[in-house]
N, C-alpha and C. Protein backbone atom coordinates (compact mmCIF):
# COMPACT_ATOMS: atom_id res chain seq x y z
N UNK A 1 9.76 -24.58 9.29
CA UNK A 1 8.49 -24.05 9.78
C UNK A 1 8.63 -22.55 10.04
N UNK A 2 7.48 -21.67 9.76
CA UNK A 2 7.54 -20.33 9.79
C UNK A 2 7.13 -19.74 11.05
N UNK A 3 8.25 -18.74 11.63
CA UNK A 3 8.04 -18.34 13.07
C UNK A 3 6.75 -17.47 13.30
N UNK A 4 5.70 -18.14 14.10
CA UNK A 4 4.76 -16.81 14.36
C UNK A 4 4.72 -15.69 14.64
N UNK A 5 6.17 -15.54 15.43
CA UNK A 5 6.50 -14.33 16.02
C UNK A 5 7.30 -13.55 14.58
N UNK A 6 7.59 -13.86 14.18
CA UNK A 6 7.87 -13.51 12.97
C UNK A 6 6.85 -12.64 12.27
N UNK A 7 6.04 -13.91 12.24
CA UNK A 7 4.48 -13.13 11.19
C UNK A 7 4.10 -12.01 12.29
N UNK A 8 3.86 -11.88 13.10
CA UNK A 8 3.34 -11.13 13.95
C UNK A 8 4.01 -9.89 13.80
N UNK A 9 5.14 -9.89 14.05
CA UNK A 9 6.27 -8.78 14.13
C UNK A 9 6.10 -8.06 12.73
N UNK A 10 6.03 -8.47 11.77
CA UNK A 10 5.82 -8.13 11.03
C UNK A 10 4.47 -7.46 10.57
N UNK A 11 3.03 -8.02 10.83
CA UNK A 11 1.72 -7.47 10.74
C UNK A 11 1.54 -6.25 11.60
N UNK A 12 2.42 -6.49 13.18
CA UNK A 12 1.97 -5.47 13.58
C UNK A 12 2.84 -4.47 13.18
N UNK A 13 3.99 -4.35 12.50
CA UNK A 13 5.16 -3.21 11.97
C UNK A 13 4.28 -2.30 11.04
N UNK A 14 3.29 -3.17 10.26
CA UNK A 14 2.60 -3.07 8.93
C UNK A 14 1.33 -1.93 9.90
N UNK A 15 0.62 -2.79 10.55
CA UNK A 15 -0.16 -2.05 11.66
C UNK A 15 -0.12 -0.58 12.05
N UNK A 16 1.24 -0.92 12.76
CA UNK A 16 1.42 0.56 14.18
C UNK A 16 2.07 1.51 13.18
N UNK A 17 2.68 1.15 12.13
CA UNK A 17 4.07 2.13 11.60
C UNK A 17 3.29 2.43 10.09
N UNK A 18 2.04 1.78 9.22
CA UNK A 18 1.93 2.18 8.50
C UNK A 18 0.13 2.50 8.34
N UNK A 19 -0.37 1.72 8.98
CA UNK A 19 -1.98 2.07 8.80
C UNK A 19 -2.16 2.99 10.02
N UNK A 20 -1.96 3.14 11.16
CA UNK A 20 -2.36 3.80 11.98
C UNK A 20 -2.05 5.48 11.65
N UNK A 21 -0.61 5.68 10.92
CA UNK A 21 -0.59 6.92 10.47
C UNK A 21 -1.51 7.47 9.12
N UNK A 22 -1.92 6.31 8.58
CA UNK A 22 -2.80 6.79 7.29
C UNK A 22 -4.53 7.02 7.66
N UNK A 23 -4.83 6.24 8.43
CA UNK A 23 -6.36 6.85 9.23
C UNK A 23 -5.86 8.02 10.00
N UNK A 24 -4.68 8.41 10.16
CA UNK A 24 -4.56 9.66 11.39
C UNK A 24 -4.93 10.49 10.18
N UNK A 25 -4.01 10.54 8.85
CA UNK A 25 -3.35 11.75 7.65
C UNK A 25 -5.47 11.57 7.40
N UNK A 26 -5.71 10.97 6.99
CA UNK A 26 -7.66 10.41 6.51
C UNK A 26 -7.91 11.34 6.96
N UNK A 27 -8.04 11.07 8.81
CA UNK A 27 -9.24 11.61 9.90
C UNK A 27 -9.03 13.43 9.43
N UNK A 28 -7.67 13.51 9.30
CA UNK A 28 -7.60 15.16 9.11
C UNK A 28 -7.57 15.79 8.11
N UNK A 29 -7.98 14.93 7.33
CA UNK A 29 -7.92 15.64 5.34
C UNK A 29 -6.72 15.55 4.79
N UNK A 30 -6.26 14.90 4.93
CA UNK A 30 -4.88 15.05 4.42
C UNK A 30 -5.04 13.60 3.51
N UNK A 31 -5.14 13.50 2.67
CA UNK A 31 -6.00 12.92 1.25
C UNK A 31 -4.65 11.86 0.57
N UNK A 32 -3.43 12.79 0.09
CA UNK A 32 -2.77 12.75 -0.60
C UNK A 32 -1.53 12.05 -0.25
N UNK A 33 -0.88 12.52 1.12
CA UNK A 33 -0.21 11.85 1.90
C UNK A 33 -0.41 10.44 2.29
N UNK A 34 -1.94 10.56 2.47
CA UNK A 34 -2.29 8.71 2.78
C UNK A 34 -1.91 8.19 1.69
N UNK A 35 -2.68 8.20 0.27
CA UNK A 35 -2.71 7.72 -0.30
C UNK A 35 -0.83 7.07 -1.11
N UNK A 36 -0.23 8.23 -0.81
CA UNK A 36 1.64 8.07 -0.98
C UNK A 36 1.71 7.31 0.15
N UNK A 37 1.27 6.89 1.65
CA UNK A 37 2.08 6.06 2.51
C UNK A 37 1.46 4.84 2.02
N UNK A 38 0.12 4.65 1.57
CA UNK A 38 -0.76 3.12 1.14
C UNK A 38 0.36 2.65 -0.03
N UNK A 39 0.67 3.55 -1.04
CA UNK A 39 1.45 3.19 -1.84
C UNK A 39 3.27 2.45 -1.19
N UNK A 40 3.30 3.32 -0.48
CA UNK A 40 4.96 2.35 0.34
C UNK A 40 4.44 1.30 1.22
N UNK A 41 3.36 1.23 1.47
CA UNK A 41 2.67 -0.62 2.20
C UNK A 41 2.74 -1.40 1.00
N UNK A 42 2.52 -0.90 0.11
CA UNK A 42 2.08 -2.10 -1.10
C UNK A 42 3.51 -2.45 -1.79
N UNK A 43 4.38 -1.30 -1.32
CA UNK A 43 5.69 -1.62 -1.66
C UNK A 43 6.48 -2.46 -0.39
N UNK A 44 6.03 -2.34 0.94
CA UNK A 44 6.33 -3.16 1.78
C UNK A 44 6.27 -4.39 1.75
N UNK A 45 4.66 -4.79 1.95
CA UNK A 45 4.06 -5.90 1.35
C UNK A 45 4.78 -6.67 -0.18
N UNK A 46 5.31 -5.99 -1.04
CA UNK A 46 5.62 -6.90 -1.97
C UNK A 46 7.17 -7.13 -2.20
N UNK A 47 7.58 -6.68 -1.01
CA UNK A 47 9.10 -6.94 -0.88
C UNK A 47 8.68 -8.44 -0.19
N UNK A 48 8.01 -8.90 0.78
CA UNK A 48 7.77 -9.50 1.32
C UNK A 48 6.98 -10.48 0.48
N UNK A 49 6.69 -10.33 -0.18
CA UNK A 49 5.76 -11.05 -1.87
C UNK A 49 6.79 -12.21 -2.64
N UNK A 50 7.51 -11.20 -2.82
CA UNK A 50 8.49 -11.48 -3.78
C UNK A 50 10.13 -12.75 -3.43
N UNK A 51 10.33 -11.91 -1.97
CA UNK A 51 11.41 -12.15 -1.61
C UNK A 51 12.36 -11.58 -2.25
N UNK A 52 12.32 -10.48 -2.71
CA UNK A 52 13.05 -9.39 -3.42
C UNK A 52 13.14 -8.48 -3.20
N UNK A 53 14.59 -8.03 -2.57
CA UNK A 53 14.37 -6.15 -2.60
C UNK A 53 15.10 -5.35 -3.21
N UNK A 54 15.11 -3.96 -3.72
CA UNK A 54 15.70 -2.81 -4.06
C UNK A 54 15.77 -3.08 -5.67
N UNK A 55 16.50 -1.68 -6.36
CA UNK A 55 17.00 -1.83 -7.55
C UNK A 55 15.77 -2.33 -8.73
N UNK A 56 16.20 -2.29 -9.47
CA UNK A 56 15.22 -2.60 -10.88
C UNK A 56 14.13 -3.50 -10.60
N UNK A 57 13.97 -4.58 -9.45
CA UNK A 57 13.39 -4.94 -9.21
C UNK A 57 11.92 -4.62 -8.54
N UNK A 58 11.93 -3.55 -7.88
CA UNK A 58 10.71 -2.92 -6.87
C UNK A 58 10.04 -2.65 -8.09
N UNK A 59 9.82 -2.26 -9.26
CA UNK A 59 8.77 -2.46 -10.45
C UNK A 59 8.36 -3.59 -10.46
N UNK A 60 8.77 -4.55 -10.61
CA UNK A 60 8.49 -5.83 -10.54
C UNK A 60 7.61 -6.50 -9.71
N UNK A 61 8.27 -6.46 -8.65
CA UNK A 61 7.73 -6.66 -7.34
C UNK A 61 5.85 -6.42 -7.36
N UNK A 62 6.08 -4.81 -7.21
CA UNK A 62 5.18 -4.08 -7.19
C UNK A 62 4.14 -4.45 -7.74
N UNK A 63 4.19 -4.66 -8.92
CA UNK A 63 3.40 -5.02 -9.95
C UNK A 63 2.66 -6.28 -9.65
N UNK A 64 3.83 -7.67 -9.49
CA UNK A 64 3.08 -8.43 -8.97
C UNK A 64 2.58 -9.08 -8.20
N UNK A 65 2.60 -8.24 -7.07
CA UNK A 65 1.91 -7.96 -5.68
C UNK A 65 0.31 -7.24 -5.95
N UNK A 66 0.52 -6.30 -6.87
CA UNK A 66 -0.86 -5.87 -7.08
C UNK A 66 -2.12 -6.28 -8.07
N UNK A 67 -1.22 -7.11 -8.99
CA UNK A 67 -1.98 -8.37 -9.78
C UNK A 67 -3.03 -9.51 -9.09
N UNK A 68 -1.57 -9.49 -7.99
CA UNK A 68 -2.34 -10.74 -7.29
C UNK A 68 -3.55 -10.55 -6.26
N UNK A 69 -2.79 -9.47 -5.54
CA UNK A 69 -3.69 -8.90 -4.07
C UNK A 69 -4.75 -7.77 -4.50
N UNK A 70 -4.76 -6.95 -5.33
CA UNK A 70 -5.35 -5.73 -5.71
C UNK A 70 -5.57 -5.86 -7.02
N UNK A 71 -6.26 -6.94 -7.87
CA UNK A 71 -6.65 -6.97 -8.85
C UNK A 71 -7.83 -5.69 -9.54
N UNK A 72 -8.28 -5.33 -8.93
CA UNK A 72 -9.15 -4.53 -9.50
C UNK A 72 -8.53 -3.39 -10.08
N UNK A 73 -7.07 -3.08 -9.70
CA UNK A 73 -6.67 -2.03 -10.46
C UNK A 73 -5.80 -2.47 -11.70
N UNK A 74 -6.05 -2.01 -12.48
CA UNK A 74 -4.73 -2.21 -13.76
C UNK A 74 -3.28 -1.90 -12.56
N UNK A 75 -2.24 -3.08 -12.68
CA UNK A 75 -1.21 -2.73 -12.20
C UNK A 75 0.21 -1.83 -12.53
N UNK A 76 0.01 -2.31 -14.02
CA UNK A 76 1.41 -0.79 -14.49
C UNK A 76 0.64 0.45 -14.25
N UNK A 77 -0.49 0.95 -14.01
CA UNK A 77 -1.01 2.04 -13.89
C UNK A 77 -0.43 2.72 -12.35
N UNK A 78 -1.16 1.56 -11.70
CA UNK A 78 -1.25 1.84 -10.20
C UNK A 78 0.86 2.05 -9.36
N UNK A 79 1.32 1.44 -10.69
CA UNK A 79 2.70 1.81 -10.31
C UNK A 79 3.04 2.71 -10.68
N UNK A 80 3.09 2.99 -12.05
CA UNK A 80 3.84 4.04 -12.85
C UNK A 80 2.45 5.40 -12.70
N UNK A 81 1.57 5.51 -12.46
CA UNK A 81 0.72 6.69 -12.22
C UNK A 81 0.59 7.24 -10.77
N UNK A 82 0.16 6.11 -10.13
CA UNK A 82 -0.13 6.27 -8.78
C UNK A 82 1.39 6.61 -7.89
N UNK A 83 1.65 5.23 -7.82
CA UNK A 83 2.71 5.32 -6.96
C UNK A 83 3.85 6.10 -7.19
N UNK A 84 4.66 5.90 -8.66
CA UNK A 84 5.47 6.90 -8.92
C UNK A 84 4.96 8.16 -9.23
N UNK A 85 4.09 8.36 -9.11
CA UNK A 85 3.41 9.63 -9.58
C UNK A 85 3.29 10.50 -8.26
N UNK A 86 3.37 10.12 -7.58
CA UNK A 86 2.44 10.38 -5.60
C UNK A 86 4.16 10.71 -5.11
N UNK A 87 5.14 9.65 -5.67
CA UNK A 87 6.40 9.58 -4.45
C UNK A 87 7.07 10.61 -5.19
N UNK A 88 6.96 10.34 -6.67
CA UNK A 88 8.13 11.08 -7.22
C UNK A 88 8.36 12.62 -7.66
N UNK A 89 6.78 13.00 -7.78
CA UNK A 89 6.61 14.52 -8.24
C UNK A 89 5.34 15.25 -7.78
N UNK A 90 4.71 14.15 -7.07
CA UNK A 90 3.85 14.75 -6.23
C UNK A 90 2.60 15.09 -7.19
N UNK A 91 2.25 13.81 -7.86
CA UNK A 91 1.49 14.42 -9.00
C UNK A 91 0.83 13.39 -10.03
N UNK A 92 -0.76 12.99 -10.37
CA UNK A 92 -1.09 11.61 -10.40
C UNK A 92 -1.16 12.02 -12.05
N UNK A 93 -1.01 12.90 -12.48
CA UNK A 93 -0.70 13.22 -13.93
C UNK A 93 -2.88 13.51 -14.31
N UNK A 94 -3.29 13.02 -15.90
CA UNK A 94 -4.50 13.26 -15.78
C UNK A 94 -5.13 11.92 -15.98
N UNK A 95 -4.67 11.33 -15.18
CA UNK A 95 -5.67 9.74 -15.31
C UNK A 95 -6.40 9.13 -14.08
N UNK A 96 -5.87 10.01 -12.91
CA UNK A 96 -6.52 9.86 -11.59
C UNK A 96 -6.67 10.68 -10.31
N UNK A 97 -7.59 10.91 -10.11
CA UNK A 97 -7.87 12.09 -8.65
C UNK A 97 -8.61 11.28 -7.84
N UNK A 98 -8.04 11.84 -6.53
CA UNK A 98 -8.42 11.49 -5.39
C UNK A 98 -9.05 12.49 -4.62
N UNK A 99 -10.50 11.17 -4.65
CA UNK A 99 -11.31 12.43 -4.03
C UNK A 99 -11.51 12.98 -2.65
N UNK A 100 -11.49 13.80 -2.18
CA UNK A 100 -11.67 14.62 -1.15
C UNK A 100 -13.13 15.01 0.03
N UNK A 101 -13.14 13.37 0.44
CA UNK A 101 -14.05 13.16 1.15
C UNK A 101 -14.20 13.15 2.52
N UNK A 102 -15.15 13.57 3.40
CA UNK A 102 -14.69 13.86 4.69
C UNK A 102 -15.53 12.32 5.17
N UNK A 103 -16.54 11.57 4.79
CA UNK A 103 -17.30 10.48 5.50
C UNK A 103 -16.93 9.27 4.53
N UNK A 104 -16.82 8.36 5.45
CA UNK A 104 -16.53 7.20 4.46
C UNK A 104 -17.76 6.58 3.77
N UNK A 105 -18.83 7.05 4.36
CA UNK A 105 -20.23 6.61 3.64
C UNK A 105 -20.19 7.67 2.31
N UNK A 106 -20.20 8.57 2.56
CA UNK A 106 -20.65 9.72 1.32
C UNK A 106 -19.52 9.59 0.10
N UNK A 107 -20.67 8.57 -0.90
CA UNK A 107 -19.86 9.04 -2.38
C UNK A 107 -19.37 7.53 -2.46
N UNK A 108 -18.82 6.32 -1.58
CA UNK A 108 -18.15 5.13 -1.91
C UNK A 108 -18.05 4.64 -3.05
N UNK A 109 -19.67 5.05 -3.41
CA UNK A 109 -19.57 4.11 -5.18
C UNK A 109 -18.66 5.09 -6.19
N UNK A 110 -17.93 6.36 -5.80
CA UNK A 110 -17.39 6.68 -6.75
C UNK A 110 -16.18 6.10 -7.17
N UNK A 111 -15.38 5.25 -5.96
CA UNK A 111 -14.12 4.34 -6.06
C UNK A 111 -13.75 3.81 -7.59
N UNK A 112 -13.07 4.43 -8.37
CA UNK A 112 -13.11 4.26 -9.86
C UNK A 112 -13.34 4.04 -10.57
N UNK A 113 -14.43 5.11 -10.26
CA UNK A 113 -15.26 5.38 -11.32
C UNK A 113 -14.73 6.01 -12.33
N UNK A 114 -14.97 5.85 -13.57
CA UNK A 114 -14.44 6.90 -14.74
C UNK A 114 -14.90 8.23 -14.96
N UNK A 115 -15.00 9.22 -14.78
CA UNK A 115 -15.97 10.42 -15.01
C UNK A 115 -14.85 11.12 -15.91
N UNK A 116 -15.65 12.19 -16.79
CA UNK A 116 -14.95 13.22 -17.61
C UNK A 116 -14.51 14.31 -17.08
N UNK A 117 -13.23 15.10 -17.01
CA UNK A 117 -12.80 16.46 -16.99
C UNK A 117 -11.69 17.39 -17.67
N UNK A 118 -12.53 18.08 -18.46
CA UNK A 118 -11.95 18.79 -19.61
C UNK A 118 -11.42 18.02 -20.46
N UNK A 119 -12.65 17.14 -21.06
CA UNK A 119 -12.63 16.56 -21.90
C UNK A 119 -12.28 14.70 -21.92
N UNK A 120 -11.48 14.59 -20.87
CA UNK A 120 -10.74 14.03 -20.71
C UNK A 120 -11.09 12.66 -19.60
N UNK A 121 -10.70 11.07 -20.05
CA UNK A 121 -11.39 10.37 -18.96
C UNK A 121 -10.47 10.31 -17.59
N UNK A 122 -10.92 10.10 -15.93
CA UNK A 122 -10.33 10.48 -14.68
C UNK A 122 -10.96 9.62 -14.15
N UNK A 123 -9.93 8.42 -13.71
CA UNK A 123 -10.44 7.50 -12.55
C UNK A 123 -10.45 8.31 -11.25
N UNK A 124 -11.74 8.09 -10.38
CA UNK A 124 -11.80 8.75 -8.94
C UNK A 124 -11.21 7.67 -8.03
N UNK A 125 -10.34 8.17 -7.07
CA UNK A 125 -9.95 7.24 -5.90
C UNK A 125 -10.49 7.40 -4.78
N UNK A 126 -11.20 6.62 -4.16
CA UNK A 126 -11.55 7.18 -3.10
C UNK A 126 -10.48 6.50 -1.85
N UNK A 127 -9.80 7.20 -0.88
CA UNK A 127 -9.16 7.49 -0.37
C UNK A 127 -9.07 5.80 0.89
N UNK A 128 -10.14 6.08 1.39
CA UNK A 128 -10.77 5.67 2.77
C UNK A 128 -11.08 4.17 1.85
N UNK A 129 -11.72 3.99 0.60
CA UNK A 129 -11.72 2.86 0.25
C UNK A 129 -10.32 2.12 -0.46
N UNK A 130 -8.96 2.66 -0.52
CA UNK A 130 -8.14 2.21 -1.18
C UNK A 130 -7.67 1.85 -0.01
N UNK A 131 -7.63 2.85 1.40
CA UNK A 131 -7.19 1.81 2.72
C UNK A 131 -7.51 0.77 3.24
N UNK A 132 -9.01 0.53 2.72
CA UNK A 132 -9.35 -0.67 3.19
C UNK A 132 -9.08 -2.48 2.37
N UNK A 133 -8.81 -1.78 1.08
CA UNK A 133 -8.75 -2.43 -0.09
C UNK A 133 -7.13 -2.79 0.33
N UNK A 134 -6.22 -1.82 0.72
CA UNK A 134 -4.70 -2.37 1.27
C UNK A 134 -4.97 -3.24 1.95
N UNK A 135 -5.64 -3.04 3.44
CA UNK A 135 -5.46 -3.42 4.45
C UNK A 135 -5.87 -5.24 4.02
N UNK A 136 -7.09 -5.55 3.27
CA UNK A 136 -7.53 -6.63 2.64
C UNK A 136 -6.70 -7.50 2.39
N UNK A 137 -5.36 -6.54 1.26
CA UNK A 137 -4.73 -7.53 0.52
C UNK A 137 -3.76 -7.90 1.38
N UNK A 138 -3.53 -7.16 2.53
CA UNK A 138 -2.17 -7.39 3.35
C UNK A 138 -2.99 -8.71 4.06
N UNK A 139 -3.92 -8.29 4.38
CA UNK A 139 -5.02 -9.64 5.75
C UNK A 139 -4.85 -10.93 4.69
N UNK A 140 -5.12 -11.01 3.33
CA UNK A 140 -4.92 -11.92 2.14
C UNK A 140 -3.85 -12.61 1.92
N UNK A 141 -2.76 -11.85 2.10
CA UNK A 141 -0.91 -12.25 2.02
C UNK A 141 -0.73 -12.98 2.90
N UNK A 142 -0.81 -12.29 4.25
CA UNK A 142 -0.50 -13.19 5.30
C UNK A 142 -1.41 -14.47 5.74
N UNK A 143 -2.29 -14.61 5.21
CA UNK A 143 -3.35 -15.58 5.73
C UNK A 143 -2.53 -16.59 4.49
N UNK A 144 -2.52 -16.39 3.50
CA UNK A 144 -1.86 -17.36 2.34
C UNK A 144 -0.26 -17.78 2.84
N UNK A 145 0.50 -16.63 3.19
CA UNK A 145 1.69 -16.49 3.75
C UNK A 145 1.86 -18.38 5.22
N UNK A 146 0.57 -18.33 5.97
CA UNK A 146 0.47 -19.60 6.66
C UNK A 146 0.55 -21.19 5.74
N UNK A 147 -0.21 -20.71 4.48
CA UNK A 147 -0.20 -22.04 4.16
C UNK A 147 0.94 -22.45 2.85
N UNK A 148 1.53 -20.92 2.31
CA UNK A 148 2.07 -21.09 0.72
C UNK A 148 3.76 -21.27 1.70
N UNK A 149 4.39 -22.58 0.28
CA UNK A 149 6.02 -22.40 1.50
C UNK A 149 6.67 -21.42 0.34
N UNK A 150 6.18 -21.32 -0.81
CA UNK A 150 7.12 -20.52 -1.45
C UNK A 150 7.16 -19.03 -0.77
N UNK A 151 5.82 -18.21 -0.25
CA UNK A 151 5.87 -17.58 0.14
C UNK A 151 6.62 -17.24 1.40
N UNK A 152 6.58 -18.37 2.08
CA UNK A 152 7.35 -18.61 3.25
C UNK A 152 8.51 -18.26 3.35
N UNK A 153 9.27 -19.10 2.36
CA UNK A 153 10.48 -18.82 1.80
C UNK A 153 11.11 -17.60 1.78
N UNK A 154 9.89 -16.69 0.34
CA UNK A 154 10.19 -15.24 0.55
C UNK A 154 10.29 -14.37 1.42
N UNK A 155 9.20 -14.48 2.55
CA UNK A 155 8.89 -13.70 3.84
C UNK A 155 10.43 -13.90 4.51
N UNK A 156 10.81 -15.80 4.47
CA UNK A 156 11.48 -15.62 5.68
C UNK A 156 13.40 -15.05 4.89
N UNK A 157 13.61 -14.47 3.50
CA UNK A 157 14.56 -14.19 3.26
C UNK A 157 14.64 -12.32 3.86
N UNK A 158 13.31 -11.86 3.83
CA UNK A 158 13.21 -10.64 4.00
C UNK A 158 12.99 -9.79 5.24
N UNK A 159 13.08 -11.38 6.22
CA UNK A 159 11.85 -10.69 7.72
C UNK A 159 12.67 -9.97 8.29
N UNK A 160 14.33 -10.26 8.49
CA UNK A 160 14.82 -9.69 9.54
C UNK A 160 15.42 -7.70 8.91
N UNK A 161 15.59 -8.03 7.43
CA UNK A 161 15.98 -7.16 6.50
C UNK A 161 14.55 -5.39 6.63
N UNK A 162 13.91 -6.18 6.14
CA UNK A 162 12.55 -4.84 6.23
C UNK A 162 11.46 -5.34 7.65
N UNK A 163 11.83 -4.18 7.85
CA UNK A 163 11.66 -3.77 9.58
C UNK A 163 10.69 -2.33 10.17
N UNK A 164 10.12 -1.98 10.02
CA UNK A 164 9.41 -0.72 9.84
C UNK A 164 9.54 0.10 10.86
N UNK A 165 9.84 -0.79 11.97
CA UNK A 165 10.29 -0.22 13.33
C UNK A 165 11.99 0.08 13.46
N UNK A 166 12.70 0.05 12.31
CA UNK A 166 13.96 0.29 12.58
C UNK A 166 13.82 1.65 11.76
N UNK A 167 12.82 2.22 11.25
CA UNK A 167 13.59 3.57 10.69
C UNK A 167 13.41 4.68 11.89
N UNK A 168 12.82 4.84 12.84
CA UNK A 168 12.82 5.97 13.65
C UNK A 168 13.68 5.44 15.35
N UNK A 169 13.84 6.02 15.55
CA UNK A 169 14.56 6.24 17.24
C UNK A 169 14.23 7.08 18.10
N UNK A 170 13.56 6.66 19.40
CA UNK A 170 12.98 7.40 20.39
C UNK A 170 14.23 8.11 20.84
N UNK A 171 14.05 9.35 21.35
CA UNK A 171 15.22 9.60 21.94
C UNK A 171 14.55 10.30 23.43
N UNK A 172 15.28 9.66 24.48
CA UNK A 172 14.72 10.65 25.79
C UNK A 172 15.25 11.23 26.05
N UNK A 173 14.33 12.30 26.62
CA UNK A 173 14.27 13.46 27.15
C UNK A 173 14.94 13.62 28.61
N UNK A 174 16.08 14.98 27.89
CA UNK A 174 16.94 15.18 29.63
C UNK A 174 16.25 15.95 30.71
């Protein structure tokens, strides 16, 4: 049987350590950064998918974590454009921009949309809607995560391993 405290520990790691800093990077324009930390949730999340971590595998993973949970995007894209594109060079190449919106009402329907520039076709991301679209698939995982045991399985090879609260250390003040 799968520990609640477990699941918990885990949603809220997902919570405090990875969405709360990406509505902070949102609220202040900082566009690009969110969209690179949404990308290491979806890599969080599918370590936890999979029951697999590191090495040749996190392609994998990745991929079919976003098949399943985030269908609306083509997934080798959203890996090899987005994500490696965002972590690795800082740079979505010419197949996708993220647009630079200050209200989450103004513009929504542009969420990838195809539009032309310089010649050329450019999925728009909208920022504020790809967080919510994470946050979905994570609320999706874990709600399945209660009833699937394979998933279970996976979660429970990975729970004590990826930890989100073990990468930083408070340190007090003398």
């Amino acid at each position: 049987m799968l520990s609640r405290s477990k699941i918990n520990k885990a949603r809220s790691g997902i919570g405090v350590n990875l969405f709360s800093p990406i509505r902070l990077l949102l609220k202040n324009g900082h566009y690009v950064p969110a969209v690179i930390l949404l990308c290491c949730c979806v890599d969080y999340l599918a370590k936890y998918y999979t029951g697999k971590i590191g090495g040749s595998l996190n392609k994998k993973n990745y991929i079919d974590f976003v098949k399943r949970f985030l269908p609306q995007y083509n997934s080798l894209d959203f890996y090899k454009i987005i994500r490696c594109g965002l972590i690795h060079s800082y740079n979505l190449g010419d197949k996708y921009l993220i647009l630079k919106i200050g209200s989450y009402n103004i513009k929504n329907n542009l969420h990838l949309t195809k539009v032309f520039k310089n010649n050329q076709e450019i999925i728009l991301i909208h920022p504020r809607i790809l967080l919510e679209e994470v946050r979905t698939a994570c609320k999706l995982y874990f709600k399945e995560l209660k009833i699937n045991e394979n998933l279970q399985f996976n979660f429970l090879k990975n729970v004590d391993v990826i930890d989100t609260r073990r990468q930083t250390y408070k340190v007090k003040k003398r």
